[in-house]
C-alpha atoms as a PDB file:
ATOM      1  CA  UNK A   1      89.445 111.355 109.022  1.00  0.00           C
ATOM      2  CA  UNK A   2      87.206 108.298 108.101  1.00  0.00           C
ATOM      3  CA  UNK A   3      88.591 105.116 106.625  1.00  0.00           C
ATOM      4  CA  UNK A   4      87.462 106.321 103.001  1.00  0.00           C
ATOM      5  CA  UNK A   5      89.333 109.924 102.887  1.00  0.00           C
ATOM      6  CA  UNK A   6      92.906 108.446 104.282  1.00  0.00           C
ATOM      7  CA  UNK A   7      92.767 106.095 101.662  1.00  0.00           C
ATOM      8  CA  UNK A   8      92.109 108.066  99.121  1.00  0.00           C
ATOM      9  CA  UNK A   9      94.347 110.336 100.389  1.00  0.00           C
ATOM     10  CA  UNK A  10      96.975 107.764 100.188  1.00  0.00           C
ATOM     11  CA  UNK A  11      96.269 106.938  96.367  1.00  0.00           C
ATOM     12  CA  UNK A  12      96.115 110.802  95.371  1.00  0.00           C
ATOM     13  CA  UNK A  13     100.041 110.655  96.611  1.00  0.00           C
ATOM     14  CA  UNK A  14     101.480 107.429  95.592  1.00  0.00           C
ATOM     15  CA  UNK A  15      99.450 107.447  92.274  1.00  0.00           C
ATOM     16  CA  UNK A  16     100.586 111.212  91.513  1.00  0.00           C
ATOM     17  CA  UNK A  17     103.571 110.129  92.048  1.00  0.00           C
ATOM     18  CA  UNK A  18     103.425 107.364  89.884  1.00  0.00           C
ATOM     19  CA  UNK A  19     102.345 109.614  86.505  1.00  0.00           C
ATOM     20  CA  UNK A  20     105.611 111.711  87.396  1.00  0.00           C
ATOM     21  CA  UNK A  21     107.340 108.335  87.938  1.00  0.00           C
ATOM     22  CA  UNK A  22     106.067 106.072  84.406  1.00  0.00           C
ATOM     23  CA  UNK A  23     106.250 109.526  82.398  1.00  0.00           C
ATOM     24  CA  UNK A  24     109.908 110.177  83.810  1.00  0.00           C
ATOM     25  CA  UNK A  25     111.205 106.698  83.066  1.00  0.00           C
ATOM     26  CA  UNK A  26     109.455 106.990  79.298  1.00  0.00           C
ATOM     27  CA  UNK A  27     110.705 109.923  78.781  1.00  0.00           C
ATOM     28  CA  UNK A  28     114.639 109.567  79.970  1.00  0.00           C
ATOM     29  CA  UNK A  29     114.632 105.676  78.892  1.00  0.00           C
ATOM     30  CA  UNK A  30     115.830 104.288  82.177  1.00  0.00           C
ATOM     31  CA  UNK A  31     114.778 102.538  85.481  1.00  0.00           C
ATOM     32  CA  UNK A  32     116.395 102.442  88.961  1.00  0.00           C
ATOM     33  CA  UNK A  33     118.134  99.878  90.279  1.00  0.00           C
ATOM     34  CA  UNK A  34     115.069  99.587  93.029  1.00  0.00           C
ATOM     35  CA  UNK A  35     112.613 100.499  90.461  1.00  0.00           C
ATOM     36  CA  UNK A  36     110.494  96.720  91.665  1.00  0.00           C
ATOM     37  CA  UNK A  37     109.901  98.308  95.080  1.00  0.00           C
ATOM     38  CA  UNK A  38     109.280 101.587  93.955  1.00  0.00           C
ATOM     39  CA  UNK A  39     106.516  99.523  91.712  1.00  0.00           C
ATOM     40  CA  UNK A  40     105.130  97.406  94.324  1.00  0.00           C
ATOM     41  CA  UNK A  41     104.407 100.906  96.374  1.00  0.00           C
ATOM     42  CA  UNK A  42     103.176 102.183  93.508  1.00  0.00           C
ATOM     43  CA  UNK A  43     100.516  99.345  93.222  1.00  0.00           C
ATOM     44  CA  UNK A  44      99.881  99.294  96.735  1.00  0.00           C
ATOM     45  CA  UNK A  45      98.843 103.060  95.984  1.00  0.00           C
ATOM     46  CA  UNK A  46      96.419 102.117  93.355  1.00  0.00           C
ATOM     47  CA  UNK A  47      95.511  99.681  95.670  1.00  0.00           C
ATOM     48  CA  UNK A  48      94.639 102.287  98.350  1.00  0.00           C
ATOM     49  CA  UNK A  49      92.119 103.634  95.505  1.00  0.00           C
ATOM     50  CA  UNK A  50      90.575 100.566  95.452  1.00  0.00           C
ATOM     51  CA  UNK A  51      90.140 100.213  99.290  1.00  0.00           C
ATOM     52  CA  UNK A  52      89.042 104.327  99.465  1.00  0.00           C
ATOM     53  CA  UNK A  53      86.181 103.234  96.627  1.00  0.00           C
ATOM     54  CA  UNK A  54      84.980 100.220  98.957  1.00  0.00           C
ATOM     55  CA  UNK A  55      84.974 102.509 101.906  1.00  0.00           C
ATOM     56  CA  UNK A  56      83.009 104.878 100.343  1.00  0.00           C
ATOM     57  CA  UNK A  57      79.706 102.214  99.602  1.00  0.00           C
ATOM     58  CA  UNK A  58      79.480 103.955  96.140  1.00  0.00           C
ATOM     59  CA  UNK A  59      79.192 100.874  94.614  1.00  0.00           C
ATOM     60  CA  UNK A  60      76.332  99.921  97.205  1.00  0.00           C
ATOM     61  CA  UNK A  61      76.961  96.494  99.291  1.00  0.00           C
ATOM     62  CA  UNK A  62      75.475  93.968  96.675  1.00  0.00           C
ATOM     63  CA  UNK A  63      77.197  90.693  95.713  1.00  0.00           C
ATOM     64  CA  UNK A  64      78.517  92.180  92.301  1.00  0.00           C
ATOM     65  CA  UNK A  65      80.123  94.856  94.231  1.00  0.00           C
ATOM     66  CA  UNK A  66      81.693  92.723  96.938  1.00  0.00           C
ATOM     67  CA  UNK A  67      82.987  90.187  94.027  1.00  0.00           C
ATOM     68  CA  UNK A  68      84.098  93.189  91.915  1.00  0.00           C
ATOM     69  CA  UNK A  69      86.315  94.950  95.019  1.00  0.00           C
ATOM     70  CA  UNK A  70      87.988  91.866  95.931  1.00  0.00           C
ATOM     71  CA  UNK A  71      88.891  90.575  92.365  1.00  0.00           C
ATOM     72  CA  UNK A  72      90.819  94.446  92.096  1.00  0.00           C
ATOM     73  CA  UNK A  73      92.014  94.140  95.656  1.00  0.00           C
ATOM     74  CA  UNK A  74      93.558  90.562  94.953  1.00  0.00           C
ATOM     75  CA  UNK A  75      94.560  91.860  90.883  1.00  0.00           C
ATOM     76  CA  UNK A  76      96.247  94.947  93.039  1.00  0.00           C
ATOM     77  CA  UNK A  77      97.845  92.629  95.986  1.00  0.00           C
ATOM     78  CA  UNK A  78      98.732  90.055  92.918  1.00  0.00           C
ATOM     79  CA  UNK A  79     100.438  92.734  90.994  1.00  0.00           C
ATOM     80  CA  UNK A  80     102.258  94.349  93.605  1.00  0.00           C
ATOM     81  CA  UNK A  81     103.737  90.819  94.767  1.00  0.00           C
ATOM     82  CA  UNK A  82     104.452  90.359  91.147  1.00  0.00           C
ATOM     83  CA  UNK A  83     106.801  93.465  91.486  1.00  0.00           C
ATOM     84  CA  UNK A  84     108.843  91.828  94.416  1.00  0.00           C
ATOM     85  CA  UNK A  85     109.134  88.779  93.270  1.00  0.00           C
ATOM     86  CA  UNK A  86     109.999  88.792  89.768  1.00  0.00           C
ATOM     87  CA  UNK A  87     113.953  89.772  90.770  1.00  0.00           C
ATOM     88  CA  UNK A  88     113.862  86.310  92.520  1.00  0.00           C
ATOM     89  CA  UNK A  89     111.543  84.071  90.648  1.00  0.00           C
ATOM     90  CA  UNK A  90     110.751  85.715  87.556  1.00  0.00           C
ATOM     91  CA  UNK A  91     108.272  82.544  86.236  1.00  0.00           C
ATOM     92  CA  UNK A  92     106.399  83.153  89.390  1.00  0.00           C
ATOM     93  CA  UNK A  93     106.647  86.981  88.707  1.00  0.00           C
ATOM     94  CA  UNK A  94     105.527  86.730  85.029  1.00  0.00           C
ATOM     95  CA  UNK A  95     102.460  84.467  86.074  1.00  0.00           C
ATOM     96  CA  UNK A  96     101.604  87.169  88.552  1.00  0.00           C
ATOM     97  CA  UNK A  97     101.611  89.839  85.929  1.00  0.00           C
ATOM     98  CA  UNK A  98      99.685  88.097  83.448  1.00  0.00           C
ATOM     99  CA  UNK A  99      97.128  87.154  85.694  1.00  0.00           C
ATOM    100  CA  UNK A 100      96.839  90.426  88.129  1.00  0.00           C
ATOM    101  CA  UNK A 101      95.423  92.798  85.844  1.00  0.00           C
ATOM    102  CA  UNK A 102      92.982  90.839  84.355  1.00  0.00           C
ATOM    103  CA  UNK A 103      91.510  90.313  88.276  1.00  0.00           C
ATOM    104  CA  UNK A 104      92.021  94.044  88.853  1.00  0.00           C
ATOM    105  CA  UNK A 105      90.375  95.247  85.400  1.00  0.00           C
ATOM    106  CA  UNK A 106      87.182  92.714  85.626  1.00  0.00           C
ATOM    107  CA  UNK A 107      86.911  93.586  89.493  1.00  0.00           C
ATOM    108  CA  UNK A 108      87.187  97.320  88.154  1.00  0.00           C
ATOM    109  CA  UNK A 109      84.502  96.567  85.017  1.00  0.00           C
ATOM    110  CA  UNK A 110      82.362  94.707  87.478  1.00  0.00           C
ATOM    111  CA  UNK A 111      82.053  97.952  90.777  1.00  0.00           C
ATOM    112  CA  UNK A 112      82.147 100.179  87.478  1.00  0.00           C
ATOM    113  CA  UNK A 113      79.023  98.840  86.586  1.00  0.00           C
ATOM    114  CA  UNK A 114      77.423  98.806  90.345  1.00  0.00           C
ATOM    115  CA  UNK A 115      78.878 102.311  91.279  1.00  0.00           C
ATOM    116  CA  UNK A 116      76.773 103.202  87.848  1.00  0.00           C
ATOM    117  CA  UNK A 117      73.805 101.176  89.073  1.00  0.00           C
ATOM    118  CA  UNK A 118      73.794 102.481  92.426  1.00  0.00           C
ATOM    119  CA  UNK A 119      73.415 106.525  91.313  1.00  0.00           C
ATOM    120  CA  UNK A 120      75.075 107.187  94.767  1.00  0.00           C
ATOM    121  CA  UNK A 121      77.608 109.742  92.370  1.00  0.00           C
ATOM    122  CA  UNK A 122      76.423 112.342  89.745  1.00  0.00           C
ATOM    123  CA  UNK A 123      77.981 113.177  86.277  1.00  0.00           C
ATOM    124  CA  UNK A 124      81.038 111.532  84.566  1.00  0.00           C
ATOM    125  CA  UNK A 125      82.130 110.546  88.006  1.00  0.00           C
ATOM    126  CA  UNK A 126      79.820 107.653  87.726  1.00  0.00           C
ATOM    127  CA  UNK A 127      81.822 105.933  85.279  1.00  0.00           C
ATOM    128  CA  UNK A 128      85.309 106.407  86.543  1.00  0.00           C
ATOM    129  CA  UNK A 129      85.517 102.980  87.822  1.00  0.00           C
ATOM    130  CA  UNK A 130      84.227 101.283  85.281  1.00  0.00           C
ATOM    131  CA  UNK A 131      86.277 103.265  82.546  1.00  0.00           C
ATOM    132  CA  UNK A 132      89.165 102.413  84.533  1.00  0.00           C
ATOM    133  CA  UNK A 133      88.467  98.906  84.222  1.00  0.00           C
ATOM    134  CA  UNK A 134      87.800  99.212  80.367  1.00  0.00           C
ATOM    135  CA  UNK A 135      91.066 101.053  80.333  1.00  0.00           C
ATOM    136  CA  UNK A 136      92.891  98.095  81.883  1.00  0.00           C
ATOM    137  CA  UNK A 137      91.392  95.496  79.877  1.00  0.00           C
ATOM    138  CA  UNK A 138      91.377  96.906  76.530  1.00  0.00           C
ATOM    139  CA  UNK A 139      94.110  99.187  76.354  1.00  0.00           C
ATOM    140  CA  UNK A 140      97.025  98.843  79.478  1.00  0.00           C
ATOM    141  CA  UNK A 141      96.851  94.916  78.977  1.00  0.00           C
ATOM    142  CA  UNK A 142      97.123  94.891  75.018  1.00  0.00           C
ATOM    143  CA  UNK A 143     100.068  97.356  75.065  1.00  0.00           C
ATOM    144  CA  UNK A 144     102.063  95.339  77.778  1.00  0.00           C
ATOM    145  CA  UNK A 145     101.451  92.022  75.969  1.00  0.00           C
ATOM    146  CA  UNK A 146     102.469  94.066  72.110  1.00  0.00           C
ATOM    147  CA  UNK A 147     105.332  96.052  73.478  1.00  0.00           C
ATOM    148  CA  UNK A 148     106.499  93.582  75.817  1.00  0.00           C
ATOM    149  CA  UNK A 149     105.875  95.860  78.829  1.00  0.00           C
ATOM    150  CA  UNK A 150     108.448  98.118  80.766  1.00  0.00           C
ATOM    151  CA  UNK A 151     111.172  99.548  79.790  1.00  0.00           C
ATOM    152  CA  UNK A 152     109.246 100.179  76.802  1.00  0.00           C
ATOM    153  CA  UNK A 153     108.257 103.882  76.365  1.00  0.00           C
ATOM    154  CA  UNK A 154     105.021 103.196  74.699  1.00  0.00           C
ATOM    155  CA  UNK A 155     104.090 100.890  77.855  1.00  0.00           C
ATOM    156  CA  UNK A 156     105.780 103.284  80.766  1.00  0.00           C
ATOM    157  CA  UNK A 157     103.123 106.455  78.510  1.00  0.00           C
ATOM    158  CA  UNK A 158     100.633 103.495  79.010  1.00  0.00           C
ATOM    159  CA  UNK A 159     101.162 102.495  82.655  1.00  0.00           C
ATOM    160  CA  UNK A 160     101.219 106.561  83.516  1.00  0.00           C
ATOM    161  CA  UNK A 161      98.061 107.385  82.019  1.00  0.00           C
ATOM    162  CA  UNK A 162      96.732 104.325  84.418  1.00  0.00           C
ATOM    163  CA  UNK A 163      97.660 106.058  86.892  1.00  0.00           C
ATOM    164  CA  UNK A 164      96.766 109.087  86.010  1.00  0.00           C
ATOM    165  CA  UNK A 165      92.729 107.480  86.081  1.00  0.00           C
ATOM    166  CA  UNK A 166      93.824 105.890  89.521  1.00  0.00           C
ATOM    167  CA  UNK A 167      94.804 109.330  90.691  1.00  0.00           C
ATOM    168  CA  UNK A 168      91.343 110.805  89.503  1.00  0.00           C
ATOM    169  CA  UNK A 169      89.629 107.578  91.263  1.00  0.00           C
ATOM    170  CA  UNK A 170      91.415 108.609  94.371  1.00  0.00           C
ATOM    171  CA  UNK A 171      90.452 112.538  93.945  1.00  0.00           C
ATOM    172  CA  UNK A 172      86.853 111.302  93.041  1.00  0.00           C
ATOM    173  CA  UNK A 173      86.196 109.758  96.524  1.00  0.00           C
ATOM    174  CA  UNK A 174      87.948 112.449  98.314  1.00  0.00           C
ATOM    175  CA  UNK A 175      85.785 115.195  96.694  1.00  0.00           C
ATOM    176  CA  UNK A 176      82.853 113.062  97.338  1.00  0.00           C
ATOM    177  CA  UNK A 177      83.681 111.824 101.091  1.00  0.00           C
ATOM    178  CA  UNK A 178      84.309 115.784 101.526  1.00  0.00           C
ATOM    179  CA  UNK A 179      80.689 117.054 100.125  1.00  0.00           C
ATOM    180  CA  UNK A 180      79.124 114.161 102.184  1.00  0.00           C
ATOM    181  CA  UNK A 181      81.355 115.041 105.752  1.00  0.00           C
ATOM    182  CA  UNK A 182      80.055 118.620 104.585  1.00  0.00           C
ATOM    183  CA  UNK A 183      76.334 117.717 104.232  1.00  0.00           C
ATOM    184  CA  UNK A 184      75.990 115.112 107.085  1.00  0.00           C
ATOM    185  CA  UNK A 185      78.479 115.583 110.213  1.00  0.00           C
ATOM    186  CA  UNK A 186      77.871 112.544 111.449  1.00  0.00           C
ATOM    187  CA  UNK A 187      79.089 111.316 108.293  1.00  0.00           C
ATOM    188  CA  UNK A 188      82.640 112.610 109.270  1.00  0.00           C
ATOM    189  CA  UNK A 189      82.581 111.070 112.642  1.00  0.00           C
ATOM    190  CA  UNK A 190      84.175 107.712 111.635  1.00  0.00           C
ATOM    191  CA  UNK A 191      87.903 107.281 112.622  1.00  0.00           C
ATOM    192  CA  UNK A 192      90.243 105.272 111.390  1.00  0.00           C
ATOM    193  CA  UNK A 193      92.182 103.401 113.840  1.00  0.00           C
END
């Protein structure tokens, strides 16, 4: 299985999880005791969709591509650090998590706009990415900042339909990683190791 399948394999199972997870806690009004690791997996998920979508070259190789994948890997790596450490530190953690999705929304915005550019998928797939990122920035960040984030329920319906995009991100490249494998062999011929 190449590098781009297992991670998107990876994201299809933590972020399904996570809808189950944010809609649960909404729904029944409370969180685990360990509900910051199950977080910081969660994000590490979502950051497997990230890493799946840079696998795949969808976005093509240009510098807007390369800037836009590594501001959502370090918004992703930010935000799941956030998770750990706000127990501990919570200033640190609350700097984390206002800065984190901002990095992972632009980085998302600014692939969303190469994957577009670079036609390499058809149909509304195109604009996952990018409406991902639009999600993050206009929606998932005002909510957090108006409700004042979890335990709210309005922000855990919030964070779940997130993932539900990041879930559909992660089937996206799968689908397409399996139609290429299908159509080129030697496509499917890269390992991961």
């Amino acid at each position: 299985m190449d590098k781009s399948r297992a991670s998107a394999v990876a994201a299809l199972i933590v972020t399904g999880f996570a809808v189950v997870y944010a809609g649960g806690l909404a729904a029944a009004g409370w969180e685990p005791s360990l509900g910051w690791l199950l977080q910081a997996i969660i994000h590490l998920g979502e950051l497997s969709a990230v890493a799946a979508l840079a696998f795949s070259a969808a976005a093509g190789r240009g510098p807007a591509a390369r800037m836009g994948l590594a501001a959502a890997i370090a918004g992703q790596l930010a935000i799941a650090a956030a998770e750990v450490l706000w127990p501990h530190l919570p200033d640190l953690g609350d700097v984390l998590f206002a800065v984190a999705p901002i990095l992972t929304g632009a980085g998302l915005i600014t692939t969303g706009v190469a994957v577009a550019r670079a036609g390499a998928w058809a149909g509304p797939a195109r604009f996952l990415p990018l409406a991902l990122g639009v999600y993050t920035i206009l929606v998932l960040i005002p909510v957090m900042i108006g409700s004042g984030g979890p335990p709210a329920p309005l922000a855990l319906w919030i964070i779940a339909v997130w993932d539900v995009l990041w879930c559909a991100l992660g089937a996206t490249v799968l689908g397409r990683t399996r139609a290429a494998a299908a159509t080129d062999p030697a496509s499917a011929r890269v390992t991961v190791r």
